[in-house]
Protein backbone atom coordinates (compact mmCIF):
# COMPACT_ATOMS: atom_id res chain seq x y z
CA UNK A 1 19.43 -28.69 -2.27
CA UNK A 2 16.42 -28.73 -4.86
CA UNK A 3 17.04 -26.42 -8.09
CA UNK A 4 14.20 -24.47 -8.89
CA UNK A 5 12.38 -24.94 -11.87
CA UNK A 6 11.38 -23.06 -14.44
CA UNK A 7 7.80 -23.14 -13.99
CA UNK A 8 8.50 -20.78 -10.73
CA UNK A 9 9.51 -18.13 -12.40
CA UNK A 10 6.98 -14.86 -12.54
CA UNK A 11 6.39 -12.45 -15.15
CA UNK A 12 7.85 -8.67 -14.60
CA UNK A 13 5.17 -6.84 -13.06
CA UNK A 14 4.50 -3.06 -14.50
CA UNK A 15 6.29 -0.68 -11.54
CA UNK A 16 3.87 2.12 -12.85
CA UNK A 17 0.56 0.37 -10.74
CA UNK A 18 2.77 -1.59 -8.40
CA UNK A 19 4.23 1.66 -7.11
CA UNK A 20 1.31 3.06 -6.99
CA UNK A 21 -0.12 0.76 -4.64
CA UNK A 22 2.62 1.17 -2.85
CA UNK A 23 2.54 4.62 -2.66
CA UNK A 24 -0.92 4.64 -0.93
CA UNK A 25 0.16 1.70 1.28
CA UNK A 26 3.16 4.15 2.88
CA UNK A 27 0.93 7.26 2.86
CA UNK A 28 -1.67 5.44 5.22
CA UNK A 29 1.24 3.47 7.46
CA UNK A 30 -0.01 0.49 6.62
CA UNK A 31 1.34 -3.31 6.92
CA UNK A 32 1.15 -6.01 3.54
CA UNK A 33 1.83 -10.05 4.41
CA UNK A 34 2.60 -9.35 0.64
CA UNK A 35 6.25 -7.46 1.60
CA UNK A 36 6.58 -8.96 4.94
CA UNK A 37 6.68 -12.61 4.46
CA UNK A 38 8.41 -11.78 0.69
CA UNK A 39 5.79 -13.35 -1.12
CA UNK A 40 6.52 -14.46 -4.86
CA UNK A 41 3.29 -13.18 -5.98
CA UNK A 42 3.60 -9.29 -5.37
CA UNK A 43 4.59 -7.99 -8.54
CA UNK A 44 1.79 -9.32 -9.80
CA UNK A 45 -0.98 -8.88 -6.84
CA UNK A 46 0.26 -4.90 -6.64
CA UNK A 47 -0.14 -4.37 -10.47
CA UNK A 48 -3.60 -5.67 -10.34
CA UNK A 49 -4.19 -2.99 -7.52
CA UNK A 50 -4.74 -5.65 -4.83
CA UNK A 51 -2.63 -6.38 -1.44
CA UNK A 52 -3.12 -8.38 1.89
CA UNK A 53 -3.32 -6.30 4.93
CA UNK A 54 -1.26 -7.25 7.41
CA UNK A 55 -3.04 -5.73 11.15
CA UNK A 56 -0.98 -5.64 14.43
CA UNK A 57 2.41 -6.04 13.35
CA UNK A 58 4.37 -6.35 11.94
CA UNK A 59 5.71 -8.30 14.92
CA UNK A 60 5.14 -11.78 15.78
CA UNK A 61 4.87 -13.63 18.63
CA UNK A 62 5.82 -17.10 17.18
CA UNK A 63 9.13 -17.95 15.35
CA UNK A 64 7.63 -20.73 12.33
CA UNK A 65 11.06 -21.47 10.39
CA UNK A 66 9.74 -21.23 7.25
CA UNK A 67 7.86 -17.68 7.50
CA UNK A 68 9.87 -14.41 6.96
CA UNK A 69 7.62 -12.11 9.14
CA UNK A 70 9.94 -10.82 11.72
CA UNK A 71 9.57 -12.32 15.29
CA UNK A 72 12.81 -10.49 17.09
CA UNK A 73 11.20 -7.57 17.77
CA UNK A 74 8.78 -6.59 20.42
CA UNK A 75 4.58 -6.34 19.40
CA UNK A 76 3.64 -2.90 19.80
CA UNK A 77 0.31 -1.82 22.16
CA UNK A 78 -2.46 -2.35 19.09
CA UNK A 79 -3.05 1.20 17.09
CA UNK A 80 -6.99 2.06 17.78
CA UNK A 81 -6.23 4.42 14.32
CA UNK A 82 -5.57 0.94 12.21
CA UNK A 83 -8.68 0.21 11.50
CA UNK A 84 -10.15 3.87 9.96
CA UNK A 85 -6.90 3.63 7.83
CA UNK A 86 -6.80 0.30 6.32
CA UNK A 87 -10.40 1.02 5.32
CA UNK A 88 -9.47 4.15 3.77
CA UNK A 89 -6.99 2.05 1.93
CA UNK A 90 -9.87 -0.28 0.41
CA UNK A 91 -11.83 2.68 -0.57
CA UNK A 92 -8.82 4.36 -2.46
CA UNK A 93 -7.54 0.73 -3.96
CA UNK A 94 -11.51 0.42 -4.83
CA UNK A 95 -11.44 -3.37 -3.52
CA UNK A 96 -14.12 -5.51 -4.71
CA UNK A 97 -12.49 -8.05 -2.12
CA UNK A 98 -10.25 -7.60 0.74
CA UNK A 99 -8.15 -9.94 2.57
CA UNK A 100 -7.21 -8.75 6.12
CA UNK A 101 -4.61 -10.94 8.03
CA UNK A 102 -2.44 -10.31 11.49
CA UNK A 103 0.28 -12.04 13.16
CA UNK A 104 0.25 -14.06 15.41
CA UNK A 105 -0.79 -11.91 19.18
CA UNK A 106 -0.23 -14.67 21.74
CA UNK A 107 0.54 -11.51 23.93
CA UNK A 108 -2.91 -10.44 24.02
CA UNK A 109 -5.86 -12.27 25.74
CA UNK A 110 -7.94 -12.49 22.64
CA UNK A 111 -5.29 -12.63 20.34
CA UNK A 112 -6.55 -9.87 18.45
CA UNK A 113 -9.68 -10.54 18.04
CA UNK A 114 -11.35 -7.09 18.58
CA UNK A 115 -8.89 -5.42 16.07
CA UNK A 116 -10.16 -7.61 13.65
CA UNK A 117 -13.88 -6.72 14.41
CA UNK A 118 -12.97 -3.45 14.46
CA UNK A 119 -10.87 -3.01 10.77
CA UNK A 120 -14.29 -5.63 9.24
CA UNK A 121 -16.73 -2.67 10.78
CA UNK A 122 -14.71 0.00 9.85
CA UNK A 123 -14.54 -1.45 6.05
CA UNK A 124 -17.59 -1.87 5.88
CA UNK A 125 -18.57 1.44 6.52
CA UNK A 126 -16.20 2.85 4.08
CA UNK A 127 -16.69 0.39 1.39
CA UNK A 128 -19.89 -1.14 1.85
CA UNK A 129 -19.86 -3.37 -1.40
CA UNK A 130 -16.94 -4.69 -0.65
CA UNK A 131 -16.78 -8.23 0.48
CA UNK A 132 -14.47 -9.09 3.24
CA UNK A 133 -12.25 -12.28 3.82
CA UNK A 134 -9.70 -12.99 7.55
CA UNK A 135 -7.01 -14.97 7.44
CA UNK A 136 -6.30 -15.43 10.93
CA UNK A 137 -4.25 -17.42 13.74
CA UNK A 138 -5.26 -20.07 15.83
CA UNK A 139 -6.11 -17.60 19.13
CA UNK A 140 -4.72 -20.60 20.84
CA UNK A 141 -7.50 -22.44 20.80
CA UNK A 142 -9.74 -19.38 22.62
CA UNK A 143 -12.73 -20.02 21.29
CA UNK A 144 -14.59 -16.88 22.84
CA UNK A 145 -12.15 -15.21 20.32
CA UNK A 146 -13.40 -17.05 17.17
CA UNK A 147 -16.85 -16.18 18.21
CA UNK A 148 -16.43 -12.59 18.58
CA UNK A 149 -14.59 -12.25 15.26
CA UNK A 150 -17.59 -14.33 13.47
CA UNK A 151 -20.07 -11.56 14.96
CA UNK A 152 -18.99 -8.97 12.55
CA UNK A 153 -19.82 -11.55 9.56
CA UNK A 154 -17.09 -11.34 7.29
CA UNK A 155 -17.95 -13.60 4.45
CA UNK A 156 -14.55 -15.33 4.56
CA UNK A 157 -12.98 -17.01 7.31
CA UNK A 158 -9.68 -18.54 6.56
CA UNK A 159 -7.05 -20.18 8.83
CA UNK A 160 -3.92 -21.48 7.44
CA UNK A 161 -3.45 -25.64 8.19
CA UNK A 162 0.57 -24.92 6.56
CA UNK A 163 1.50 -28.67 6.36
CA UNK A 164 0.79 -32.35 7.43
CA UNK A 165 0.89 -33.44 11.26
CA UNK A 166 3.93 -35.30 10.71
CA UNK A 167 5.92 -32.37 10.08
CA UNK A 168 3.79 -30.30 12.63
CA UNK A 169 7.05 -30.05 15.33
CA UNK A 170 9.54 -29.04 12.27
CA UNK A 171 7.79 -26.67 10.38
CA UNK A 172 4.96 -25.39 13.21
CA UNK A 173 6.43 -26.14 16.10
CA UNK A 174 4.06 -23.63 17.98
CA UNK A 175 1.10 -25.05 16.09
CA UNK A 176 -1.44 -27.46 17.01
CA UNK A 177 -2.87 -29.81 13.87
CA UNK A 178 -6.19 -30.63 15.80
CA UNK A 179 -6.72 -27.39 17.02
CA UNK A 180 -6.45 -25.83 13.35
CA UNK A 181 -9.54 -28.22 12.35
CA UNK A 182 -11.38 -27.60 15.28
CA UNK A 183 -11.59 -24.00 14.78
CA UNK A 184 -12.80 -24.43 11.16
CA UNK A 185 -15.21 -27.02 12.78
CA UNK A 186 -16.39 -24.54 15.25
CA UNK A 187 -16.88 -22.05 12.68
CA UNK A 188 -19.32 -23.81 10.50
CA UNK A 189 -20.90 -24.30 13.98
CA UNK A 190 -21.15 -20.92 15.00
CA UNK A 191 -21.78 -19.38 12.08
CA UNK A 192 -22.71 -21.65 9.26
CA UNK A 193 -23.16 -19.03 6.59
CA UNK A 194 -19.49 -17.90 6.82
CA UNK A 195 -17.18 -19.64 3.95
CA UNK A 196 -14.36 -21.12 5.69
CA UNK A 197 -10.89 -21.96 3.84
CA UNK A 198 -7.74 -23.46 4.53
CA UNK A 199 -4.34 -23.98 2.80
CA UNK A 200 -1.33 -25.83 3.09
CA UNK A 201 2.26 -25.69 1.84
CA UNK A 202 3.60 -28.53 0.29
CA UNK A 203 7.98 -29.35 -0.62
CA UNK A 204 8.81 -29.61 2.60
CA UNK A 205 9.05 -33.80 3.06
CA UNK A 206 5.32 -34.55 2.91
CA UNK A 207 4.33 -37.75 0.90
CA UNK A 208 0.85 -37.68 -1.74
CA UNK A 209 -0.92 -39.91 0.66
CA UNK A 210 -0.33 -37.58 3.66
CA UNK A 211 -1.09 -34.12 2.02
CA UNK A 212 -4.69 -36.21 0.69
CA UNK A 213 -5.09 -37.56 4.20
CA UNK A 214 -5.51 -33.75 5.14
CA UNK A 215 -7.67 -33.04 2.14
CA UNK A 216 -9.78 -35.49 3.57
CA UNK A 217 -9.93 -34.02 7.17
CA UNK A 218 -10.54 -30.85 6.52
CA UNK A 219 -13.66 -31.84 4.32
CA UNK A 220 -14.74 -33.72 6.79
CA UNK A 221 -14.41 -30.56 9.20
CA UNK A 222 -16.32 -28.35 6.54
CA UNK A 223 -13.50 -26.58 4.75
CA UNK A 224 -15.27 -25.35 2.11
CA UNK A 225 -11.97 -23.51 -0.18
CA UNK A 226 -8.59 -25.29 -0.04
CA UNK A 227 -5.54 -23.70 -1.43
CA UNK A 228 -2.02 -25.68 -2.03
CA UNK A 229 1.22 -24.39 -3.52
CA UNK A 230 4.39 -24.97 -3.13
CA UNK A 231 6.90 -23.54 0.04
CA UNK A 232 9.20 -20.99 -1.25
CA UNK A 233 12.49 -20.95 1.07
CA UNK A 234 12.51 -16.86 2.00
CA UNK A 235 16.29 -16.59 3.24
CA UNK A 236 19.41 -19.10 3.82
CA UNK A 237 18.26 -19.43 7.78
CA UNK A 238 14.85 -20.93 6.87
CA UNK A 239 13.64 -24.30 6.22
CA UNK A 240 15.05 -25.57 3.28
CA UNK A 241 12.93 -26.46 0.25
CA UNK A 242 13.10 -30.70 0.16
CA UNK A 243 11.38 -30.90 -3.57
CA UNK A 244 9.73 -28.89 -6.32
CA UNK A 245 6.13 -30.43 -6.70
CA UNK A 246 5.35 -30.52 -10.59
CA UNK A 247 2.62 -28.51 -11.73
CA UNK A 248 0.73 -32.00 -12.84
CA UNK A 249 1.01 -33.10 -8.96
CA UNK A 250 -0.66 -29.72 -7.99
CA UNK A 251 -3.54 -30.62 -11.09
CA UNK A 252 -4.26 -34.09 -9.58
CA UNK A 253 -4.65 -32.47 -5.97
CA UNK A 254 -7.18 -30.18 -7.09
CA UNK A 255 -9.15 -32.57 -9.11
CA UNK A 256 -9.08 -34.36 -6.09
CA UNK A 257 -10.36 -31.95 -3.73
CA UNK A 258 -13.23 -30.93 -6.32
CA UNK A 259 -14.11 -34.73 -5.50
CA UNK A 260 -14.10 -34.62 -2.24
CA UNK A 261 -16.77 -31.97 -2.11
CA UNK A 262 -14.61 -28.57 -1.67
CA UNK A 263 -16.28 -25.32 -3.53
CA UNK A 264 -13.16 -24.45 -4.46
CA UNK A 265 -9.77 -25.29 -4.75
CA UNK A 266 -6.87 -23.60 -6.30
CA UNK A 267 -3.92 -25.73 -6.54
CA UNK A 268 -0.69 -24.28 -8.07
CA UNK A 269 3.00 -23.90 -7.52
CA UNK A 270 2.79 -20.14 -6.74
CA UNK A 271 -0.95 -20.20 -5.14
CA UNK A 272 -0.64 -18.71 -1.47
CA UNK A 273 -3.69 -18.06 1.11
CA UNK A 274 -4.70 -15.05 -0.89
CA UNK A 275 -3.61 -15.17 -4.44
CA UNK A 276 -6.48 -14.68 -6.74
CA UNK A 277 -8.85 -14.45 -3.37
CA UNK A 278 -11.37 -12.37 -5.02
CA UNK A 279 -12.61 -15.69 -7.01
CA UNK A 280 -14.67 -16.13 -4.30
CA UNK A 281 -16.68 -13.59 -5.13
CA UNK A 282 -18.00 -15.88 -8.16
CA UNK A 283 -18.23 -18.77 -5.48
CA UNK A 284 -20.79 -16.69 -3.49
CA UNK A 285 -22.95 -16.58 -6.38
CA UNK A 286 -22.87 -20.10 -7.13
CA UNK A 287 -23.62 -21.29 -3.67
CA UNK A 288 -25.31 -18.86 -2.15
CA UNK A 289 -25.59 -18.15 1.59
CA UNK A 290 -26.90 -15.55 3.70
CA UNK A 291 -27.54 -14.82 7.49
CA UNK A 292 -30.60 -16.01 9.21
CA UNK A 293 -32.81 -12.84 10.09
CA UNK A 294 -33.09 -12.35 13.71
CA UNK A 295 -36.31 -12.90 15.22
């Protein structure tokens, strides 16, 4: 078993603003991929005030061995009050940029879909400066679903690639490698002014030529953001960890996305989907996009 290394370890966050966040997370009922996968990065995401919401769970439908969100239990019938809350939540946290992220719904026909529309409306009626970024599942492959979620224009749309396709059956076994780049493909398609990002995981038995093999096809599917850091084992009855990538590894992938053509990559051992996500802010200004007027 790899030892971890010293470059993994995070700083103590201060309880004060991390409890506070907290505090308004239980007062609302609401769900953070932050506590429910046991992310690394919380101390430090909750003391700068910020948090990924976590909509209809926070139940799964798939069992991926190396995530910790809970997959035993039954999905409740979707809350129509979830929305209204979570946006409440942005306006009290003051949010310049929130993430909003589910589980996976294979249980319902559009795999969510409308509760995402809904909680990106009811944001941005609360918190109309607030830019607005979904991390979401694959809607197995329902591409009516995509659509529908792109019609409320969130500026973001992010879905998780998680590792090469050799490792596809062991790590995502419910997971489908071609139909991840096809919905970012289909994305730029159908709505060409969204930003669209992807990340990966990378210790779990991939090789440097395989984890730039998927660089390259996601460029070449118009991923515009790429994020890579390293898999974090969450309990004894996940995957195991099979090596600690160096932080010099994680330097040379990002240089070599930059070439590639990606607006933005952020390549680190502790970088997850939505650490520092409200960089992107600062990417929007750079490179610009907006929605065509209609008519």
């Amino acid at each position: 078993m790899a030892v971890k290394p010293d470059w993994l370890r995070v700083k103590a966050p201060q309880w004060e603003r991390v409890g506070n966040v907290k505090a308004i997370l239980q007062d609302l009922g609401l769900n953070t991929v932050c506590e429910e996968a046991s992310c690394p990065n919380i101390g430090e995401c909750f003391n700068a005030g910020t948090a990924t919401f976590l909509i209809m769970g926070p139940a799964c439908t798939r069992a991926c061995p190396y995530c910790d969100i809970d997959f035993e239990k039954k999905p409740q019938a979707l809350d129509p009050t979830e929305p209204l809350r979570l946006a409440q939540a942005v306006q009290r946290m003051k949010l310049n940029h929130v993430v909003i992220t589910s589980v996976n719904r294979d249980d319902l026909p559009d795999g969510g879909a409308l509760q995402f529309v809904r909680c990106i409306e009811a944001v941005r009626q609360a918190s109309p400066g607030t830019t607005i970024e979904v991390l979401i599942p694959d809607l197995c492959g329902n591409w009516e679903a995509l659509a529908v979620i792109l019609s409320a224009n969130p500026e973001v749309l992010n879905h998780n690639t998680e590792t090469v396709p050799r490792l596809y059956r062991r790590v995502r076994p419910q997971g489908n490698y071609d139909r991840t780049l096809e919905l970012l493909q289909r994305t730029r398609e159908l709505a060409p002014w969204v930003y669209t990002k992807s990340g990966i995981m990378v210790g779990l038995g991939e090789t440097d030529e395989e984890v730039r093999q998927v660089m390259t096809d996601l460029r070449s599917h118009h991923c515009d953001i790429l994020t890579i850091g390293q898999y974090l084992q969450p309990s004894a009855k996940h995957l195991q960890v099979q090596t600690f990538v160096t932080p010099e590894q994680f330097e040379a992938w990002r240089q070599a996305g930059e070439e590639m053509g990606f607006l933005q990559v952020v390549s680190s051992p502790l970088t997850r989907s939505s650490y520092h996500a409200e960089q992107v802010r600062g990417l929007m200004e750079r490179y610009p996009r907006s929605i065509p007027a209609v008519g």
